[in-house]
C-alpha atoms as a PDB file:
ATOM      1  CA  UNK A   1    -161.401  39.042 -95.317  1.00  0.00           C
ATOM      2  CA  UNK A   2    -159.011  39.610 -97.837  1.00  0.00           C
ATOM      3  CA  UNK A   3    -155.497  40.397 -95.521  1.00  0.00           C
ATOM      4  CA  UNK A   4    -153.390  41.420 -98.624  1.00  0.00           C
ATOM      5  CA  UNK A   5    -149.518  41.677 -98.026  1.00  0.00           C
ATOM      6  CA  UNK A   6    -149.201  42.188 -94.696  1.00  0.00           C
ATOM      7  CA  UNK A   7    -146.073  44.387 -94.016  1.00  0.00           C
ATOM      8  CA  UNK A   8    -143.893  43.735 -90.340  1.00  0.00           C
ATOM      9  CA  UNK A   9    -143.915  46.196 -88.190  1.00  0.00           C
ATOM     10  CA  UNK A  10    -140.410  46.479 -86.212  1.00  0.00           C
ATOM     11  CA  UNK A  11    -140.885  46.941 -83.296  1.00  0.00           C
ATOM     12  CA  UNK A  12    -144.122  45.648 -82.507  1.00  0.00           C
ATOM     13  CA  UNK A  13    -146.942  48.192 -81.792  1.00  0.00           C
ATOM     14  CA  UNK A  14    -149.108  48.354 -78.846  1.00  0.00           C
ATOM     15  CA  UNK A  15    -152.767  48.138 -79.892  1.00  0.00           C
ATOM     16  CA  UNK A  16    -156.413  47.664 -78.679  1.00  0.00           C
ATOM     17  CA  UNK A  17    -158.518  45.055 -81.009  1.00  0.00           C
ATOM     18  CA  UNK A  18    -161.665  43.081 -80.458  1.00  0.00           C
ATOM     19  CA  UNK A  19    -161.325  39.715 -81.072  1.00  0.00           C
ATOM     20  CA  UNK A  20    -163.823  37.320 -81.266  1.00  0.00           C
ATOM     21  CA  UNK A  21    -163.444  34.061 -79.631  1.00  0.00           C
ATOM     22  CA  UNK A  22    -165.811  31.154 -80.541  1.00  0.00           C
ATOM     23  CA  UNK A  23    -167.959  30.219 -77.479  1.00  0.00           C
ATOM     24  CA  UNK A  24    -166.996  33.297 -75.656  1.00  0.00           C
ATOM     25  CA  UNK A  25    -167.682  36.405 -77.714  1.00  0.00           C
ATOM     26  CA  UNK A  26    -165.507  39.492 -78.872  1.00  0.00           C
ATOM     27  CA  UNK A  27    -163.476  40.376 -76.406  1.00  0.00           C
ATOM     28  CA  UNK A  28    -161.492  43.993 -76.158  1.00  0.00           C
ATOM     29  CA  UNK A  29    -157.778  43.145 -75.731  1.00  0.00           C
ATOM     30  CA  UNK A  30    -154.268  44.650 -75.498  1.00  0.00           C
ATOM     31  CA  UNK A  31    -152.287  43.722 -77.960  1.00  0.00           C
ATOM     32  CA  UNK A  32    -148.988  44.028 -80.207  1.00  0.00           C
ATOM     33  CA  UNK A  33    -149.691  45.135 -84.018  1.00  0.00           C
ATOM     34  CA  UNK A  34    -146.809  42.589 -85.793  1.00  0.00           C
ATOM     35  CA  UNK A  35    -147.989  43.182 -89.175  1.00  0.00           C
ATOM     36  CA  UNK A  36    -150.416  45.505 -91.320  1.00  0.00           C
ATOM     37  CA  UNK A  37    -151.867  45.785 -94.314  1.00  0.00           C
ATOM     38  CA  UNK A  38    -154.429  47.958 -95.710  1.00  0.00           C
ATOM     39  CA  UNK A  39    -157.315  45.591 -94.715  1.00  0.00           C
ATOM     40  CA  UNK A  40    -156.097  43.691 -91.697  1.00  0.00           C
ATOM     41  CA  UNK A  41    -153.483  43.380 -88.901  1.00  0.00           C
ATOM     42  CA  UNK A  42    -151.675  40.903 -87.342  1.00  0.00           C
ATOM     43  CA  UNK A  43    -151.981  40.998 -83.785  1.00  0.00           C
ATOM     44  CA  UNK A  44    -149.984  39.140 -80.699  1.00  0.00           C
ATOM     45  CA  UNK A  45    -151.911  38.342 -77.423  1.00  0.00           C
ATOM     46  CA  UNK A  46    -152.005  36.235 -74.493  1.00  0.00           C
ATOM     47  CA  UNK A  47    -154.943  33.550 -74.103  1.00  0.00           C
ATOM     48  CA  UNK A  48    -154.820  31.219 -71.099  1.00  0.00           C
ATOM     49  CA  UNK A  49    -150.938  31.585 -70.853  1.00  0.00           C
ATOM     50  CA  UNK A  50    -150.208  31.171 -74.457  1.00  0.00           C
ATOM     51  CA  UNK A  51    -149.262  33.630 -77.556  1.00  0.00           C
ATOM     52  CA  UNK A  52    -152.322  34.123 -79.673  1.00  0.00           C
ATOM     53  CA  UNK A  53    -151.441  35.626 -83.449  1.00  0.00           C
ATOM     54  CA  UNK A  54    -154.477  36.973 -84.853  1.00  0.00           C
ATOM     55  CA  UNK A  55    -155.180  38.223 -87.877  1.00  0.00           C
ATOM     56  CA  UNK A  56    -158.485  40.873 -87.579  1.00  0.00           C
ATOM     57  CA  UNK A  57    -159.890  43.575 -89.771  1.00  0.00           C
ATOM     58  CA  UNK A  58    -158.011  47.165 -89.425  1.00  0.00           C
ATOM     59  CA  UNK A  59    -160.800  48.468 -88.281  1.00  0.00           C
ATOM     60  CA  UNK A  60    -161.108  46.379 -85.271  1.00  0.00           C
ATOM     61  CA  UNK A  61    -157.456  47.794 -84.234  1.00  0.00           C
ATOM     62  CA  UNK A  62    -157.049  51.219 -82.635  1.00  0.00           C
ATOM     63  CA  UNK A  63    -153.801  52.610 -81.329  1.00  0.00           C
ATOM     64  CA  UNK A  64    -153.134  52.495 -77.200  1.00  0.00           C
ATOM     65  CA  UNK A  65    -150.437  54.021 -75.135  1.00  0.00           C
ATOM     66  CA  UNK A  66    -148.667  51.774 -72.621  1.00  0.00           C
ATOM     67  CA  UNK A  67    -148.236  53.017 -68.778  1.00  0.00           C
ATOM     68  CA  UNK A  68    -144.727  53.383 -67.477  1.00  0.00           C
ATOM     69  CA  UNK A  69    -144.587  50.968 -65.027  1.00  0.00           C
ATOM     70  CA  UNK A  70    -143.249  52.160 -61.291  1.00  0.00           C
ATOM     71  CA  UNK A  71    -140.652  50.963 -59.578  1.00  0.00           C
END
């Protein structure tokens, strides 16, 4: 996958994206968009208590709306 120049994205930007995880599978996870270009994304999530950057195809990213948490 070709991930051209991948442009930051300030703030981050909450995002859905299947990642695929050798020995596991593609998994469907929140994440942050950090960076895009026109044929990938960088995404930030959490594995096992550690930031994960990943960089996946743009068409493995849709957009998602984060719930107001309650006090």
């Amino acid at each position: 996958m070709s991930t051209g120049d991948l442009e930051p994205i300030s703030p981050v930007a909450p995002v859905w994206a299947d990642i695929e995880f050798i020995g596991i599978g593609t998994l469907h996870l929140k994440c942050y968009a950090a960076a895009v270009s026109d044929d990938a994304v960088l995404v930030q999530t959490g594995w096992q208590g550690r930031r994960q950057d990943v960089v996946v195809a743009r068409s493995v990213v849709t957009k998602r709306v984060e719930q107001q948490r309650r006090p």
